[in-house]
Protein backbone atom coordinates (compact mmCIF):
# COMPACT_ATOMS: atom_id res chain seq x y z
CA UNK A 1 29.35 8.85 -178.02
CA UNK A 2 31.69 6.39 -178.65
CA UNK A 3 35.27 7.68 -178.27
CA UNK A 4 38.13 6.07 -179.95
CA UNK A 5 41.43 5.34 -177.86
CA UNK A 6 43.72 8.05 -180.39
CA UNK A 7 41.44 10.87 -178.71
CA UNK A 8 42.18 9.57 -175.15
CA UNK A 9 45.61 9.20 -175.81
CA UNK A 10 46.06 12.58 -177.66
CA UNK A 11 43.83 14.26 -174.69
CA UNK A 12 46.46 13.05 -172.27
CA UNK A 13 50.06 13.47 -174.19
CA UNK A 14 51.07 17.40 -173.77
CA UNK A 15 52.95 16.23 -176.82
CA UNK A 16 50.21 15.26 -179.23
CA UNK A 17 49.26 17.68 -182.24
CA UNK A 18 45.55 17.16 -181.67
CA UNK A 19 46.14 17.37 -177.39
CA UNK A 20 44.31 20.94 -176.89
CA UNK A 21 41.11 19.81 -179.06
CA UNK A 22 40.78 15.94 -177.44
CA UNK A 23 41.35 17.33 -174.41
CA UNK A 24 38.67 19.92 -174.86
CA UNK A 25 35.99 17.99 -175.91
CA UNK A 26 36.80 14.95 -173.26
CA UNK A 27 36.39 18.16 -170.96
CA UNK A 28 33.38 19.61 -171.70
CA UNK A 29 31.44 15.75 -172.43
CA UNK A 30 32.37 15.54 -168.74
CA UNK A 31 30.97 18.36 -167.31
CA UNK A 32 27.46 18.32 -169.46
CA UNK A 33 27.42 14.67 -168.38
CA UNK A 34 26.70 13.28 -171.82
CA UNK A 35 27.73 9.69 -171.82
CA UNK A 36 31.28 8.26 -173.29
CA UNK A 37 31.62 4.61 -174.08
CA UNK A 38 34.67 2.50 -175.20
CA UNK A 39 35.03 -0.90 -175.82
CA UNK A 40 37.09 -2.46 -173.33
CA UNK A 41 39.80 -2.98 -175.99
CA UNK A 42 40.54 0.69 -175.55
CA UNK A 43 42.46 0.29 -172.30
CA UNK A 44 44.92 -1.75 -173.61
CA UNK A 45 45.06 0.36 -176.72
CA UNK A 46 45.45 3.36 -174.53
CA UNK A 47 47.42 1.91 -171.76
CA UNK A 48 50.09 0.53 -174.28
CA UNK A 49 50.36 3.54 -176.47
CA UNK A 50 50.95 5.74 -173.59
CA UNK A 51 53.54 3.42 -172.43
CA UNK A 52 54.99 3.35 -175.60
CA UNK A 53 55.09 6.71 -176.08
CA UNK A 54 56.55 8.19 -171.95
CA UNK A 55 58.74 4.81 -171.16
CA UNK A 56 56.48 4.90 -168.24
CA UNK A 57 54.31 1.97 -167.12
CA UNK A 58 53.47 4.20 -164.11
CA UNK A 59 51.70 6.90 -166.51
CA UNK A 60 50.42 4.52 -168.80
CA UNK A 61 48.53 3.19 -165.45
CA UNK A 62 48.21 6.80 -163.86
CA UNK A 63 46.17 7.54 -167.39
CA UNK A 64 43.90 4.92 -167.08
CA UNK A 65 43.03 5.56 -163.09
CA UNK A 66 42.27 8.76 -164.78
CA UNK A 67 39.88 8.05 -167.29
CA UNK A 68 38.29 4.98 -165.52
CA UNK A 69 37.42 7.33 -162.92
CA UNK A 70 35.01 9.57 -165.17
CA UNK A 71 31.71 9.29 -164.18
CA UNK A 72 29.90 9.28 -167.47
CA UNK A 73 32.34 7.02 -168.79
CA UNK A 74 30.85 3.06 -169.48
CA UNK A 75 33.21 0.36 -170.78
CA UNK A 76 31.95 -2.22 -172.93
CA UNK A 77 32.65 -5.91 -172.99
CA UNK A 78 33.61 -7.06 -176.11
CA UNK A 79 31.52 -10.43 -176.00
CA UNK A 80 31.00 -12.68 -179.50
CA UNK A 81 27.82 -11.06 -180.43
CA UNK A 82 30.08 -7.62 -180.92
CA UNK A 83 32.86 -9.36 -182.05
CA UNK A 84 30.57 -11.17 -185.21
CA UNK A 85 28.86 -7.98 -186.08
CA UNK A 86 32.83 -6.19 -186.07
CA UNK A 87 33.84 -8.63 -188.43
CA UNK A 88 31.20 -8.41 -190.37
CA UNK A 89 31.32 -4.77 -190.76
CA UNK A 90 35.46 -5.31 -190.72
CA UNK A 91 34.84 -7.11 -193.96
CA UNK A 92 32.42 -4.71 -195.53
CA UNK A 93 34.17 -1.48 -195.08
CA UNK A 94 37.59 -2.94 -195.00
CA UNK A 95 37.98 -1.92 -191.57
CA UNK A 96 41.09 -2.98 -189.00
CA UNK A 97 39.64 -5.18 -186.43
CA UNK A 98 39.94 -2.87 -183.25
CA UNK A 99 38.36 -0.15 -185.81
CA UNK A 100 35.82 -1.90 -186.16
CA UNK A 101 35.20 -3.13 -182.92
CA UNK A 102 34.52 0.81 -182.47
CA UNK A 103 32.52 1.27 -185.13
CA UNK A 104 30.37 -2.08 -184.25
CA UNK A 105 29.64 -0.73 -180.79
CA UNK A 106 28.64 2.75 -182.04
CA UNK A 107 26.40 1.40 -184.49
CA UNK A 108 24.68 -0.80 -181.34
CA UNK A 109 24.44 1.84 -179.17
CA UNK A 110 22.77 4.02 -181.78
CA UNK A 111 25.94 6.37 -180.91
CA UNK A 112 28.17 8.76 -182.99
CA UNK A 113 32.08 7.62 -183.56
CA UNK A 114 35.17 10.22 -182.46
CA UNK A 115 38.16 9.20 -183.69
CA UNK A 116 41.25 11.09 -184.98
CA UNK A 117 41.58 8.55 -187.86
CA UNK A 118 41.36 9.39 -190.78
CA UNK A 119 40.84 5.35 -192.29
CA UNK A 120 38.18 5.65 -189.54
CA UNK A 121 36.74 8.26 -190.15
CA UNK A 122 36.42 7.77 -194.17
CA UNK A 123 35.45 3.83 -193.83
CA UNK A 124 33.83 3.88 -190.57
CA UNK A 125 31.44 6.93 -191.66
CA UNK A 126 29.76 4.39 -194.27
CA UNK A 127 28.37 2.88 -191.65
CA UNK A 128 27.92 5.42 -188.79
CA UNK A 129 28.08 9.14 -187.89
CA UNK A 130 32.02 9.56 -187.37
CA UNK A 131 33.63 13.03 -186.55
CA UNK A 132 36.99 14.36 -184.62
CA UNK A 133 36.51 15.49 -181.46
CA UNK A 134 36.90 19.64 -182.37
């Protein structure tokens, strides 16, 4: 599965609404070893809205020594090739671009999109399977 960066950052903010449920299923993908892949846009997207969100560079770092050290986690590069099919698809579902950077790779990988966004979710799922992570 392809997992968007609001479920990593939800899984890892006690304060998030959707924490318990992101965390859950970032939990249990782990332990049955099924494979996770991001685009490697996500750590930024991650890193910065954890930052953002604690005032804390440390934790936004701590978060991603975290996740980077799952073992059935794969980061993807984002190389031209991904990048032309994204805007393509960008254009055809009127998708953000770092949406559709996720939506591009899931659709490559023959993979399944979790997201917590709704625009996502609703534009996104024209193209691929999309569903939250509960």
């Amino acid at each position: 599965m392809v997992v968007d960066a609001s479920v990593w950052v939800a899984a890892y903010l006690a304060s998030e609404i959707h924490r318990r449920g992101s965390a859950a299923f970032l939990m249990r993908e782990t332990e049955t070893g099924n494979a996770l892949h991001v685009p490697a846009l996500a750590l930024a997207e991650i890193a910065g809205a954890i930052a953002r969100r604690t005032g804390s560079a440390d934790r936004a770092e701590a978060t991603l020594s975290l996740m980077l050290s799952l073992p059935n986690l794969s980061v993807h590069a984002v190389a031209t090739e991904l990048a032309l099919k994204a805007a393509g698809m960008a254009g055809i579902f009127s998708l953000r671009g770092g949406d559709a950077i996720y939506v591009a790779l899931a659709h490559d990988l023959g993979q399944s999109l979790v997201t917590l966004d709704r625009e996502m979710m609703d534009r996104g799922g024209r193209a691929i399977a999309v569903h939250p992570p509960d």
